[in-house]
Protein backbone atom coordinates (compact mmCIF):
# COMPACT_ATOMS: atom_id res chain seq x y z
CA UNK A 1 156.63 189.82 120.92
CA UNK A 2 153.13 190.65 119.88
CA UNK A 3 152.40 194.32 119.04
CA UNK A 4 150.18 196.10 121.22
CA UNK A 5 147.06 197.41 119.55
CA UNK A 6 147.20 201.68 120.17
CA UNK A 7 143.73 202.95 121.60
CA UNK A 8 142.85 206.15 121.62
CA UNK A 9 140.65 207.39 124.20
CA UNK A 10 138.13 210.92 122.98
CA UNK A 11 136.99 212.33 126.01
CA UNK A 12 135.98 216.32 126.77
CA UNK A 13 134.87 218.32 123.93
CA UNK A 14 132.36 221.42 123.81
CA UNK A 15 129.74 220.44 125.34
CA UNK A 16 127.67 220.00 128.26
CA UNK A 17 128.48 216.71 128.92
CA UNK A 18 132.20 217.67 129.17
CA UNK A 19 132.79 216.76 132.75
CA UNK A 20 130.96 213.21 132.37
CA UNK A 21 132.87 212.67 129.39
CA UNK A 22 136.45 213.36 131.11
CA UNK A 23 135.32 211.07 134.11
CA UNK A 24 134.33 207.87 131.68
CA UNK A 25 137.42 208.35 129.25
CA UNK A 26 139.16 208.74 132.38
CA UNK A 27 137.70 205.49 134.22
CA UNK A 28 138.44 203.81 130.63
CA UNK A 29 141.93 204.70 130.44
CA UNK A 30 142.82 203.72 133.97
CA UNK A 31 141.10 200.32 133.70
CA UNK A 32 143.05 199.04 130.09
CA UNK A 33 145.99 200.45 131.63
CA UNK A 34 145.67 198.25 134.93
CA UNK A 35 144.21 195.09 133.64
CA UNK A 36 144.88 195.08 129.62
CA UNK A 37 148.03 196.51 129.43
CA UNK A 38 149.57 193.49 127.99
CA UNK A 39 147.42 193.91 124.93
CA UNK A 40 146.58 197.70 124.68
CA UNK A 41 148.55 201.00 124.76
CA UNK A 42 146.03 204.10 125.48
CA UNK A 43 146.24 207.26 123.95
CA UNK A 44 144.62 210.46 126.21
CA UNK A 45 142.58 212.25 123.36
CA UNK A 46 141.20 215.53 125.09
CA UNK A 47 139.28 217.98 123.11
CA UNK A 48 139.22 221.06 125.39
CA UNK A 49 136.30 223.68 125.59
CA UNK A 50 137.75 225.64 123.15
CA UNK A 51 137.32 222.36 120.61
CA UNK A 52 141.33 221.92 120.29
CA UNK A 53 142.49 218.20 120.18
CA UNK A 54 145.01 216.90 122.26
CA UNK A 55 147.01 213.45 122.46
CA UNK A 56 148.72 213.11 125.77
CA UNK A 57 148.58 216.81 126.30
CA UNK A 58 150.17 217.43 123.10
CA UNK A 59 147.77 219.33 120.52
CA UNK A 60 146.87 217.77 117.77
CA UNK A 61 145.15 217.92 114.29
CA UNK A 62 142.81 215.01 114.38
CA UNK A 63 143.61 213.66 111.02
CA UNK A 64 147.54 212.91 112.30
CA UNK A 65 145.50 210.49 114.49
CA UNK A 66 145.37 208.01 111.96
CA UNK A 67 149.08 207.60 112.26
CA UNK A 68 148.99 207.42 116.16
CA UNK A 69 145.74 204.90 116.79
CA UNK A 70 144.41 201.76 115.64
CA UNK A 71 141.25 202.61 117.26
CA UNK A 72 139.58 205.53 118.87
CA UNK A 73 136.83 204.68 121.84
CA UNK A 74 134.58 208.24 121.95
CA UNK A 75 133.21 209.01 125.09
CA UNK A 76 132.53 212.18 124.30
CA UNK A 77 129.52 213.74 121.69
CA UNK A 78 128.61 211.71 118.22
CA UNK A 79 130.10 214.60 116.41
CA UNK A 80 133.24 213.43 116.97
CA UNK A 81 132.19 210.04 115.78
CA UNK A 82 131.28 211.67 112.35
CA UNK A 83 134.45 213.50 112.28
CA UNK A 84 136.88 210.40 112.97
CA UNK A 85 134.54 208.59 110.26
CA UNK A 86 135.17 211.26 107.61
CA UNK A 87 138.99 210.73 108.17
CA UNK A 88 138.74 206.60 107.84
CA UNK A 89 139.57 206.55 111.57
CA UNK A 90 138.32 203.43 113.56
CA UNK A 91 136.24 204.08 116.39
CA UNK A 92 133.47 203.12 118.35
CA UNK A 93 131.01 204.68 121.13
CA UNK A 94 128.70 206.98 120.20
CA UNK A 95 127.04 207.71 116.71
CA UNK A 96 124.98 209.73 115.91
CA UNK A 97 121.76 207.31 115.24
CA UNK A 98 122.27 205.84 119.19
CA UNK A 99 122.56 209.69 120.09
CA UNK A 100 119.50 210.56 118.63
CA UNK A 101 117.50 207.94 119.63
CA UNK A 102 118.61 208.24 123.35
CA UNK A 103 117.43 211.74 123.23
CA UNK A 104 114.09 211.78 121.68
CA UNK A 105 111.74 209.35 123.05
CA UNK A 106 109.29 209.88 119.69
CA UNK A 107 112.38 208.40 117.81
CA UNK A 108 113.01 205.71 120.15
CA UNK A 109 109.52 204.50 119.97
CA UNK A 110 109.68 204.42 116.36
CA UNK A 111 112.38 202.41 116.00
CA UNK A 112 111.91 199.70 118.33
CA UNK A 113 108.31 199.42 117.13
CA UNK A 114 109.78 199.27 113.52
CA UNK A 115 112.31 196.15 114.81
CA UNK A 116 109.24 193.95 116.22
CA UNK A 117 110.09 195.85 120.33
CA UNK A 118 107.26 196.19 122.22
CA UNK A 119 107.90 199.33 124.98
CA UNK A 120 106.05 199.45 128.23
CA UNK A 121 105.39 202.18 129.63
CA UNK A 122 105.80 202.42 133.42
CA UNK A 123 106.01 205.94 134.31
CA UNK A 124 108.86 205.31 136.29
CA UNK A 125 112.32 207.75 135.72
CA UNK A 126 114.36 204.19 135.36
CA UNK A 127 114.70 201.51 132.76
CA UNK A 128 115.82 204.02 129.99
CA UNK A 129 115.68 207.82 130.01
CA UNK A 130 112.24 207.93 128.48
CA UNK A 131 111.21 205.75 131.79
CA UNK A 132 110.21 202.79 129.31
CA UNK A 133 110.73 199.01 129.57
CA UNK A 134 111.45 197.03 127.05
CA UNK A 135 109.43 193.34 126.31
């Protein structure tokens, strides 16, 4: 029998996308566990408001994670991305270059001009925060 890769799901933390972030881990967690859970066993990782970490309600000191997880899947702020890399922890979602350049448009601009993408500018609120197309 083939072992089941462990997959940690970060969701919650401190800030104020806290609710959002409970809701995608949440969706995540529900999905592997109805349609992949022949290949992957989830993990719950919950950092409350306070910033305490939690795996399946127990707390949790996040570099014992490395024992628990193959993998962590962050749904929750880039920090904990930069955290999870300093303790040679697997994980994927947000970093903190995709965080920054989903927050300031200048940066966004920038980049995509420096990687040969041309951005149109609609004025419209859809496309991309910054209301931009891409050509």
């Amino acid at each position: 029998m083939k072992t089941k890769k462990r997959v940690g799901i970060l969701r919650g933390g401190t800030g104020n996308h806290y609710k959002t972030s409970l809701k995608k881990g949440g969706d995540i967690i529900l999905y592997i566990n109805e349609n992949l859970a022949d290949k992957y066993k989830t993990f719950d990782i919950l950092i409350d408001r306070d910033g305490i970490w939690h795996i399946n309600g127990m707390p949790v000191i996040p570099s014992d994670l490395i024992h628990k997880v193959d993998i962590v899947w962050n749904t929750s702020h880039s920090i904990f991305s930069n955290i999870l890399d300093s303790l040679s922890i697997p994980n994927i979602g947000v970093n903190s270059f995709s965080s920054a350049l989903e927050n300031s448009k200048e940066m966004l601009e920038k980049h995509m001009d420096k990687i040969g993408i041309s951005i149109i500018h609609t004025g419209r609120k859809y496309g991309c925060a910054s209301g931009a197309y891409f050509q």
